[in-house]
Protein backbone atom coordinates (compact mmCIF):
# COMPACT_ATOMS: atom_id res chain seq x y z
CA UNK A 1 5.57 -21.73 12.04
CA UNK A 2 7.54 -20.67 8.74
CA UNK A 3 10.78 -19.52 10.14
CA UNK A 4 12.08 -19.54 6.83
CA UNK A 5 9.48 -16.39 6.10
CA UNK A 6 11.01 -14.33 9.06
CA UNK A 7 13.67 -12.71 6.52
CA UNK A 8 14.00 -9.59 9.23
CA UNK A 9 14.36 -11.56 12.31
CA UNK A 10 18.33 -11.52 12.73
CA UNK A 11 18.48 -8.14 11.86
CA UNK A 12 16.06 -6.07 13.91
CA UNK A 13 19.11 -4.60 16.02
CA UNK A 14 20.91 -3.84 13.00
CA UNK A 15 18.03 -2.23 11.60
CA UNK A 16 16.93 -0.14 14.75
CA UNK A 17 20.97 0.74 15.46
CA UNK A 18 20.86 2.21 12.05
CA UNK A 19 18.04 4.71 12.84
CA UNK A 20 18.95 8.45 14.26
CA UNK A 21 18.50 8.46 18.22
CA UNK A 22 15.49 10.94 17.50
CA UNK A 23 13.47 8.17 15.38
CA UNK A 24 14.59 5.37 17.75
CA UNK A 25 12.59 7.03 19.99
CA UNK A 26 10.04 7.68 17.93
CA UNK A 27 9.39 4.20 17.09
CA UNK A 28 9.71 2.99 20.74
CA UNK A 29 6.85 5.38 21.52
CA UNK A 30 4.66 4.44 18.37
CA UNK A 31 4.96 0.84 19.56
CA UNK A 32 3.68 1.58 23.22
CA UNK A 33 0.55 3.42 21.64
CA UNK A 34 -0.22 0.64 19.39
CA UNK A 35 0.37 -2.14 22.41
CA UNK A 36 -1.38 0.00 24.80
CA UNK A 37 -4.26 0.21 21.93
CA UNK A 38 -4.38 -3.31 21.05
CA UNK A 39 -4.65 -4.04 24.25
CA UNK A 40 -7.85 -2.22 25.42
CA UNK A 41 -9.43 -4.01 22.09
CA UNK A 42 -8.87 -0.34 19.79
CA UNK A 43 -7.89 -0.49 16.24
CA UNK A 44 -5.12 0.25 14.01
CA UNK A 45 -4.87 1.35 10.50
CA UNK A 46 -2.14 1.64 7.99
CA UNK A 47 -2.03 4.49 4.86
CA UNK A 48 0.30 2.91 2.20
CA UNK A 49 1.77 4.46 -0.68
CA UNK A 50 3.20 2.54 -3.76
CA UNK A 51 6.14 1.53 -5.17
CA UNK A 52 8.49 1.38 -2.13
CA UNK A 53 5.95 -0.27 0.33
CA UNK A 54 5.78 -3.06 -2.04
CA UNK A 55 9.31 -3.50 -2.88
CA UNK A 56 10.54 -3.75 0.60
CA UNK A 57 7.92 -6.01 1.62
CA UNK A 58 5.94 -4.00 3.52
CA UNK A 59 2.47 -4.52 1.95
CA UNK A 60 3.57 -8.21 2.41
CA UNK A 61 4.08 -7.46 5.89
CA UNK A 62 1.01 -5.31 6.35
CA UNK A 63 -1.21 -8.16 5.29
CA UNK A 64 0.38 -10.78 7.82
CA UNK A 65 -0.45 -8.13 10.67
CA UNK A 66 -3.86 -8.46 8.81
CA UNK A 67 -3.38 -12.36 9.71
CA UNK A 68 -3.07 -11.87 13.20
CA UNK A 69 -5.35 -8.88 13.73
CA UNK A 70 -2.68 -6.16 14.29
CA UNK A 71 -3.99 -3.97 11.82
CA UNK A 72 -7.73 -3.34 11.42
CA UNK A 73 -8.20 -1.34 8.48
CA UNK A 74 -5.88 -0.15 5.66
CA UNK A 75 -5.88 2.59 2.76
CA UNK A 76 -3.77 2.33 -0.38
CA UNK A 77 -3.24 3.16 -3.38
CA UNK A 78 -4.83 2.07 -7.01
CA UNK A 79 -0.66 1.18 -8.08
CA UNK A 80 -0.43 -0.84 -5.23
CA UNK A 81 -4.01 -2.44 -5.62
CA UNK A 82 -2.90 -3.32 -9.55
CA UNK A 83 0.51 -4.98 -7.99
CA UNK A 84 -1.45 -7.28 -5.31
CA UNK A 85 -3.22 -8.40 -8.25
CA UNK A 86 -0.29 -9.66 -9.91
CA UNK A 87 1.33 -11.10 -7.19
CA UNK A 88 2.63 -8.22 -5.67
CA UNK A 89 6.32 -8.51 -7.08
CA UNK A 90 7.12 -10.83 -10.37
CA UNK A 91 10.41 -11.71 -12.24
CA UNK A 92 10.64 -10.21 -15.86
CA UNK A 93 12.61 -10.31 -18.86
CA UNK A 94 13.73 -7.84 -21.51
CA UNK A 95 14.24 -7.43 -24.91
CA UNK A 96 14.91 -4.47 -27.36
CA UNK A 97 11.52 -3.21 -28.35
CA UNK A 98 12.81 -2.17 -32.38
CA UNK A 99 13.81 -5.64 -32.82
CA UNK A 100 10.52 -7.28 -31.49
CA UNK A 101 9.17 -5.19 -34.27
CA UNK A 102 7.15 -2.58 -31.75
CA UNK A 103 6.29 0.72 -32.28
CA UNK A 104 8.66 2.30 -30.39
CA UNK A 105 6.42 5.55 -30.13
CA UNK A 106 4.05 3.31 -28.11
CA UNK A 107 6.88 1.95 -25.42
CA UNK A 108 7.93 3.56 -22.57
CA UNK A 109 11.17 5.05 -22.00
CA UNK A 110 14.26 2.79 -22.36
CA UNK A 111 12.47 0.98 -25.40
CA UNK A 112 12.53 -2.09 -24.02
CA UNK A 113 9.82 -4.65 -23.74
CA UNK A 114 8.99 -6.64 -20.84
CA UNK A 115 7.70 -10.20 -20.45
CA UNK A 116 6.69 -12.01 -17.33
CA UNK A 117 8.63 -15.19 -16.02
CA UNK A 118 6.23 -17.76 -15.55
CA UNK A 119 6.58 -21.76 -15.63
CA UNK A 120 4.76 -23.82 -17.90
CA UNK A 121 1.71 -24.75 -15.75
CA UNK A 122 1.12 -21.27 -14.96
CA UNK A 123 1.36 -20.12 -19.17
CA UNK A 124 -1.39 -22.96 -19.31
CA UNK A 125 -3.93 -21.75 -16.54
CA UNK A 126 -3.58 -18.36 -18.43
CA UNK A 127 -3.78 -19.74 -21.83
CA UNK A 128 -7.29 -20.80 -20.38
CA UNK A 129 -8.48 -17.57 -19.60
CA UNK A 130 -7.10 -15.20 -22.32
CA UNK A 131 -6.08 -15.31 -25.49
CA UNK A 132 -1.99 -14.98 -25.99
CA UNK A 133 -0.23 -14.05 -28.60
CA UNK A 134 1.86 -16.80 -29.30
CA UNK A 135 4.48 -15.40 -32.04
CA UNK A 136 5.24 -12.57 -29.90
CA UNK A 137 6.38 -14.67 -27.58
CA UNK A 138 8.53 -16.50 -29.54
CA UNK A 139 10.05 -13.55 -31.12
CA UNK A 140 10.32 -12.41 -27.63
CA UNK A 141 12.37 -15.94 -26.89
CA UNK A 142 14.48 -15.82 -29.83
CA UNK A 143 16.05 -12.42 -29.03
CA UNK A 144 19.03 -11.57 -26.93
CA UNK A 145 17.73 -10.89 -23.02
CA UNK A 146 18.96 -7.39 -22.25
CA UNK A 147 18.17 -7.82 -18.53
CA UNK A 148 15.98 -9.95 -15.87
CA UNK A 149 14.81 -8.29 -12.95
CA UNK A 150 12.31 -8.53 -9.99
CA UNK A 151 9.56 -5.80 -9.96
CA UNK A 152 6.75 -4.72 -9.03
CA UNK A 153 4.04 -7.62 -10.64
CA UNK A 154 1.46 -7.36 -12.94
CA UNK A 155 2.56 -4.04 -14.40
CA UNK A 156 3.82 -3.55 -17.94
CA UNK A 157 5.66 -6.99 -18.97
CA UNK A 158 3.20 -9.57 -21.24
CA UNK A 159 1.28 -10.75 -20.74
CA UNK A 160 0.15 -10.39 -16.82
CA UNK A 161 0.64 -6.03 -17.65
CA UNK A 162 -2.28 -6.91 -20.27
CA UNK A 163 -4.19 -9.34 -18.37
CA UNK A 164 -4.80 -6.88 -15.40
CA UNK A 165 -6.17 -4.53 -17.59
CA UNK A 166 -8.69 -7.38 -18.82
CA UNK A 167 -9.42 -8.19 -15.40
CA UNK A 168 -10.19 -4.68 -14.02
CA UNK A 169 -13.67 -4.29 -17.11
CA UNK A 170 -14.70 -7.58 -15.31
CA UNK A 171 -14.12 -6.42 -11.59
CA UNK A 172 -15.88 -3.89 -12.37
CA UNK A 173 -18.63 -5.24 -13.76
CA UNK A 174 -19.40 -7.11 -10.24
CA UNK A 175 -18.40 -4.09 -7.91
CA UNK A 176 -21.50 -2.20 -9.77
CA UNK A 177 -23.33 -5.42 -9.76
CA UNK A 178 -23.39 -5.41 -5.76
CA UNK A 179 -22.16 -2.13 -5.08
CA UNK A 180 -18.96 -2.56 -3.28
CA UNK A 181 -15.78 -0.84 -4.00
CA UNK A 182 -13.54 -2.53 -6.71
CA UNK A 183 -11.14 -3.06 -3.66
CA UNK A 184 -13.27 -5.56 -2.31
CA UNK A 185 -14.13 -7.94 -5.41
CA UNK A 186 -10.67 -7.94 -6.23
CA UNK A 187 -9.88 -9.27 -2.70
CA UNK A 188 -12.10 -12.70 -3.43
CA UNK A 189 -9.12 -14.04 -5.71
CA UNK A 190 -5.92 -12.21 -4.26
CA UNK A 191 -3.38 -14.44 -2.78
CA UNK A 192 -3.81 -14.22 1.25
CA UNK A 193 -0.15 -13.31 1.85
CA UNK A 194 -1.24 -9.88 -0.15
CA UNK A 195 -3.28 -7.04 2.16
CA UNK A 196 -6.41 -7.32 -0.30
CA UNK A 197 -6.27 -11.42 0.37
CA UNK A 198 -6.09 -11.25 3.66
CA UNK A 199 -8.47 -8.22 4.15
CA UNK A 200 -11.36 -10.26 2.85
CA UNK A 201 -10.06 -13.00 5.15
CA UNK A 202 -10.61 -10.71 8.06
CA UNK A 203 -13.04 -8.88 7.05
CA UNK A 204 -11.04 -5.52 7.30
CA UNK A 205 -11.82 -2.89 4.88
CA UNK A 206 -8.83 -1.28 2.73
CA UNK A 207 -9.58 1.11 0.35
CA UNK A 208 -7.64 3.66 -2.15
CA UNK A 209 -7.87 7.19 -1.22
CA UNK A 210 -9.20 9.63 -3.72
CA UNK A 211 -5.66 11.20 -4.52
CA UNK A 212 -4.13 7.73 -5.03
CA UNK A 213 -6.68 7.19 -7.56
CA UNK A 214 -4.34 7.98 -10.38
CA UNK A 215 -2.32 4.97 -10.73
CA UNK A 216 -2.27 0.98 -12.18
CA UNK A 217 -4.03 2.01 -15.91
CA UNK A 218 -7.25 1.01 -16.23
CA UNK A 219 -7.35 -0.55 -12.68
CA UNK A 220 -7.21 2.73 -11.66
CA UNK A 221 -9.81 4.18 -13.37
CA UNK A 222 -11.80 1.09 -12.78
CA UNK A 223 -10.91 1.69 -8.78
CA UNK A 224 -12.44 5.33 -9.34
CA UNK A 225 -15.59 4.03 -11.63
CA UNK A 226 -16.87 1.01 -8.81
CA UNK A 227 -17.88 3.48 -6.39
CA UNK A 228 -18.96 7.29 -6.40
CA UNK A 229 -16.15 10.10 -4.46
CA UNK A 230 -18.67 11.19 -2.25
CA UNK A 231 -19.05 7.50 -0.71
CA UNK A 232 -15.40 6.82 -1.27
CA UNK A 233 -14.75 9.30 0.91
CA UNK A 234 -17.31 8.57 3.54
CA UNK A 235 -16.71 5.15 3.57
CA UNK A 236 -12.89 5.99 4.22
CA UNK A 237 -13.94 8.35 7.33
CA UNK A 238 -15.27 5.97 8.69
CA UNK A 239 -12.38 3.50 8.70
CA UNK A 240 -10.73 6.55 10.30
CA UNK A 241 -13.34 7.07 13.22
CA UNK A 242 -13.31 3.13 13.98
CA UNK A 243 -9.27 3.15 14.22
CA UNK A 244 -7.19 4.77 17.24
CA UNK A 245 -3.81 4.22 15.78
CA UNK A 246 -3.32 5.70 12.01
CA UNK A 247 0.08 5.07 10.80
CA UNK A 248 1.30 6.79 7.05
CA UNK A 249 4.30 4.84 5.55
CA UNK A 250 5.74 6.35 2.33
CA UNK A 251 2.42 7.88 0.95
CA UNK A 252 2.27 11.41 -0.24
CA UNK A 253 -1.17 13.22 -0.58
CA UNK A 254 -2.43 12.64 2.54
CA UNK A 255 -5.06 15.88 3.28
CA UNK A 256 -7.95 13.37 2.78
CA UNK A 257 -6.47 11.66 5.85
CA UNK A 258 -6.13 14.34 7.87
CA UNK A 259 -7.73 17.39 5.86
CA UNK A 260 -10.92 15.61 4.60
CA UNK A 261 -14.31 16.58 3.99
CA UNK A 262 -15.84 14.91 7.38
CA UNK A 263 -12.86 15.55 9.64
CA UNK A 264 -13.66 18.22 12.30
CA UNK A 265 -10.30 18.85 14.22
CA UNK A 266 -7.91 19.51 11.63
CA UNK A 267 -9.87 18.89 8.66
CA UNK A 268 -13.13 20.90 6.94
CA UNK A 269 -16.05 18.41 8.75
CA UNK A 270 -17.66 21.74 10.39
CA UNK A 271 -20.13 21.96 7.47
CA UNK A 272 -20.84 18.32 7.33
CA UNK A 273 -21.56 18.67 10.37
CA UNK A 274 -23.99 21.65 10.37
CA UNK A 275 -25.35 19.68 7.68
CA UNK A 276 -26.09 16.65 10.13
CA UNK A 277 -23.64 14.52 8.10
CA UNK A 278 -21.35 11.92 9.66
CA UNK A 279 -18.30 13.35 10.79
CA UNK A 280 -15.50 12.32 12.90
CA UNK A 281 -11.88 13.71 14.81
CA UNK A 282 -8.71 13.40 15.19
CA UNK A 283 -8.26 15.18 17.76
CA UNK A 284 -7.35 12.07 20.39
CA UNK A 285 -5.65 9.39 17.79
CA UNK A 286 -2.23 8.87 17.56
CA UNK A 287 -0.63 9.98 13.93
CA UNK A 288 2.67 7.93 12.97
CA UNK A 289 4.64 8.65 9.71
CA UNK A 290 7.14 6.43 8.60
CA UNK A 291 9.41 9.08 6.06
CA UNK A 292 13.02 9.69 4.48
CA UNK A 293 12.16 13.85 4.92
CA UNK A 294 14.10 14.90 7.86
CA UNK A 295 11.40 18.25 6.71
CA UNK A 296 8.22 16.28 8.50
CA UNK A 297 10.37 16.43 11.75
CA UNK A 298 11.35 19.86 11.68
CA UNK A 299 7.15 20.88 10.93
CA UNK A 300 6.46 18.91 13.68
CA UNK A 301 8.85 21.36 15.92
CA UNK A 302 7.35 23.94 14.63
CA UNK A 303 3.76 23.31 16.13
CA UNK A 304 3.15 26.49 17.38
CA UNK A 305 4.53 28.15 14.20
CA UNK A 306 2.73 26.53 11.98
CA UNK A 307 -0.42 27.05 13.51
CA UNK A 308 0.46 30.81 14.45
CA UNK A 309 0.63 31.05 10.62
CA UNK A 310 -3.01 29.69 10.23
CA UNK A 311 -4.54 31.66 12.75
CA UNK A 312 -3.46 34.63 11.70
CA UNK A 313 -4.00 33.70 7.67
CA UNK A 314 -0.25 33.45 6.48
CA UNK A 315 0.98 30.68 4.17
CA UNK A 316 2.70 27.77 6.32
CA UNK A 317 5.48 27.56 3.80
CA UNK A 318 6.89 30.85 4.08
CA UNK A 319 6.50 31.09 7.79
CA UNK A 320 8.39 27.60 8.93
CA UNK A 321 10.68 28.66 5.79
CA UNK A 322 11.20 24.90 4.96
CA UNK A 323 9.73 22.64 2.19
CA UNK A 324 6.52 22.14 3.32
CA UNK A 325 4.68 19.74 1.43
CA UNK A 326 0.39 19.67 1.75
CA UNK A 327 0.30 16.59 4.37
CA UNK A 328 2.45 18.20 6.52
CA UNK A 329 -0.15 20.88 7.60
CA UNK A 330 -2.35 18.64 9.94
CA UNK A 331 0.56 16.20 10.99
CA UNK A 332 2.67 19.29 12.56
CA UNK A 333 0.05 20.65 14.12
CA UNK A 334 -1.41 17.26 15.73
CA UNK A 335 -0.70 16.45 19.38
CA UNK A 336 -0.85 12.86 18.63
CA UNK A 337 1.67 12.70 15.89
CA UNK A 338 5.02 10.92 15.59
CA UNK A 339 7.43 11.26 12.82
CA UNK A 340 9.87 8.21 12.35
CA UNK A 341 12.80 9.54 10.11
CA UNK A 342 13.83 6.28 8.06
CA UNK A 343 13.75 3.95 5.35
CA UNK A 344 10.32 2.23 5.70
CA UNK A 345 12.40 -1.37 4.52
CA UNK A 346 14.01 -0.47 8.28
CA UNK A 347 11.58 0.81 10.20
CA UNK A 348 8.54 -1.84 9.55
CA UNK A 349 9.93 -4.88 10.72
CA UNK A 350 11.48 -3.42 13.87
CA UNK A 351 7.65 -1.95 14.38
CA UNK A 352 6.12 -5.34 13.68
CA UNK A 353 8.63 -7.15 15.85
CA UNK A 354 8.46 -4.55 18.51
CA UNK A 355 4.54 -4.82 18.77
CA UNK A 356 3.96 -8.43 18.16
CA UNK A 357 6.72 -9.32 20.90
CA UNK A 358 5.34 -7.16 23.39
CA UNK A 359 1.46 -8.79 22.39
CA UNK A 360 2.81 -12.62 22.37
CA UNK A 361 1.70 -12.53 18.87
CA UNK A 362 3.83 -15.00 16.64
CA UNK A 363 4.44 -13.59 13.07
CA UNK A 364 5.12 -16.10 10.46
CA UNK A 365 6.52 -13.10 7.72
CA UNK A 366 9.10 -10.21 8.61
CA UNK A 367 9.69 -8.05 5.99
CA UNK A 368 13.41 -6.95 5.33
CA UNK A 369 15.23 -4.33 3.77
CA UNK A 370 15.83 -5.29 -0.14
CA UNK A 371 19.45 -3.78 0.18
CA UNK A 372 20.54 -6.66 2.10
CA UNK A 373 21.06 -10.18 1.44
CA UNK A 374 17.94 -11.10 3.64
CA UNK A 375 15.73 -8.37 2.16
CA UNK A 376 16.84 -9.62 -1.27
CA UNK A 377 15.77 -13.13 -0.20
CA UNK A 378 12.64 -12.01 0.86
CA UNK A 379 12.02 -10.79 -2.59
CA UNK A 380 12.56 -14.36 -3.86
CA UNK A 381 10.31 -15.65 -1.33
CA UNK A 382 7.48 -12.99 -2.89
CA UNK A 383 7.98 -13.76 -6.30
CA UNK A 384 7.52 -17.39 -5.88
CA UNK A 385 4.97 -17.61 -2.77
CA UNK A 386 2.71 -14.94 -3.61
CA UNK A 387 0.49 -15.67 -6.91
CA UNK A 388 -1.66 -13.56 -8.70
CA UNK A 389 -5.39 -13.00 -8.55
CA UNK A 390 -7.45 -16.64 -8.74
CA UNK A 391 -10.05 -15.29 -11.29
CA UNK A 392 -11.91 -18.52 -10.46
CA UNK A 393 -11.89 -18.39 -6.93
CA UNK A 394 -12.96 -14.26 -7.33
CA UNK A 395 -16.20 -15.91 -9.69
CA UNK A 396 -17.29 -18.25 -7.63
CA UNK A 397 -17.32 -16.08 -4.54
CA UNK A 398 -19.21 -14.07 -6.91
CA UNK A 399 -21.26 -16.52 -7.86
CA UNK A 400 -22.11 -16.76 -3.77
CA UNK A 401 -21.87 -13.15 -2.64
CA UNK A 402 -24.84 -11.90 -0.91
């Protein structure tokens, strides 16, 4: 077991002692749902967002529960897809863009340039798959560092920025070539300590939803190219039907989730239906969002309200008279959901530990919060232990797929 990995171990008191009594609560009940589910053999699923479920560890986290068959299915992102690629989280360097002789009307705000950290065997593998451009990298080492930080990987530094956008023509390529999502090619070279590595370990499905399309550069729109919307969406309602448990941590845009097109109990399914389509309900699954907006708790008070306003026509907004932002419409109104008010760096690994605990499952990665000196460990560990996408590995499984 690699105790070293469980960063959030010592501090799962501190963590739950630091959440509201409300979302203590909360979380105490969304554990006994997904024990009592796990344990009559049902299935969970996780909706991810970006940038904060990879920089606290989370998707990290996520894809051990993968590992040990906690979680059964998972939806994401194209950003976050374009990050597991890379590693999830890399180290880069800086340097002022005007001096590297860019175009500053071509960089991105700051004008600075980034450039990945990488040791020498690891310039060489890539020197054998792409072409680098060796005097801007010099240049790049000559000039005064204006800052080294840990990010989100393969991104915008050089040259790993530039070599996902290589890779994503070529994943493509193969996802039309067998006619799987873009999702699932990719997942033949991530690392396995990344949810797309250890998805095609398990054979669980994840998937980007159709309004995290937008997202990663031309992974993105490579994401969006591999397979049509229509079967995008299918495919993703049925990931929903098969799972009992669906749990939302920092992710905006959900309606697809619980407002799509095959839905029936909060969602518009009654004409796929009448159309003899697939369709599926939420109407007995247990909802859990993981959010800082103390506004999803107070829509889920107003249950009655909100739906008052819908069955008599009346916007939701004006009627709950809070910020009410489009997700929020099927959540409040579900029976089966539970908002957890808190930072999702907090709340997973209390979740995880809870669940796994009460299952005698032993976890070999807790996640921590990145504001403390564990959770900033923990980013270390990523940088370091996670690699980026094996191209050759991802060929040869090609090479084999059938």
């Amino acid at each position: 077991m690699r105790t070293d990995t469980l960063f959030g171990a010592p501090l799962i008191e501190t963590f739950r002692a630091s959440l509201d009594e409300r979302s203590r609560a909360a979380l105490a009940a969304a554990a006994r749902r997904i024990v009592e589910v796990k344990e009559r053999g049902g299935r969970v699923m996780v909706v991810t967002g970006s940038g904060p479920n990879i920089h606290e560890g989370v998707t990290t986290l996520i894809a051990e529960l993968i590992r040990v068959g906690l979680v059964d299915a998972v939806s994401t992102s194209s950003a976050v897809v374009s990050h597991e690629m890379g590693g999830a989280l890399d180290r880069v360097w800086r340097v002022d863009a005007a001096a590297l002789g860019m175009d500053l009307e071509k960089m991105p705000r700051g004008d600075l340039f980034e450039f990945t950290r990488m040791g020498d065997a690891e310039w060489a593998a890539l020197r054998r798959e792409m072409p680098l451009d060796d005097e801007l990298l010099e240049r790049g080492l000559r000039l005064p560092v204006q800052g080294e930080i840990v990010k989100a990987a393969g991104n915008m530094a050089y040259p790993m920025g530039l070599r996902g956008e290589r890779l994503a023509g070529e994943i493509l390529t193969l996802a039309q070539l067998y006619g799987l999502p873009f999702e699932a090619v990719a997942g033949w070279g991530c690392d396995p300590r990344t949810m797309l590595g250890a998805a095609d370990a398990r054979g669980v499905p994840v998937l980007v939803t159709i309004p995290q399309l937008v997202g990663g550069g031309a992974i993105g729109m490579a994401i969006g190219d591999s397979i049509p919307v229509s079967a995008r969406s299918m495919r993703l309602a049925r990931m929903l039907a098969d799972c009992d448990v669906i749990i939302e941590s920092a992710v905006a845009l959900t309606q697809e989730i619980h407002d799509g097109p095959f839905e029936c109990y909060t969602g518009h399914g009654i004409w796929a239906s009448w159309a003899r389509q697939f369709t599926y309900s939420l109407r007995d699954k247990t909802l859990v969002r993981i959010d800082l907006d103390e506004n999803l708790r107070r829509a889920v008070e107003l249950n009655d309200t909100v739906q008052n306003a819908i069955d008599k026509g009346l916007p939701k907004t004006k009627v709950a008279r809070i910020p009410f932002r489009m997700e929020m419409s099927a959540f409040a109104r579900h029976e089966g959901s539970v908002p957890v008010i808190g930072d999702i760096g907090r709340v997973w690994p209390v979740l995880a530990h809870d669940v796994a605990a009460a299952l005698g499952v032993e976890l070999e990665f807790l996640s921590a919060s990145q504001d403390t000196p564990e959770g900033a460990a923990m980013r270390t560990w990523i940088v370091d232990a996670v690699r980026p996408l094996d191209r050759d590995r991802m060929l040869e499984r090609a090479r084999s797929w059938r």
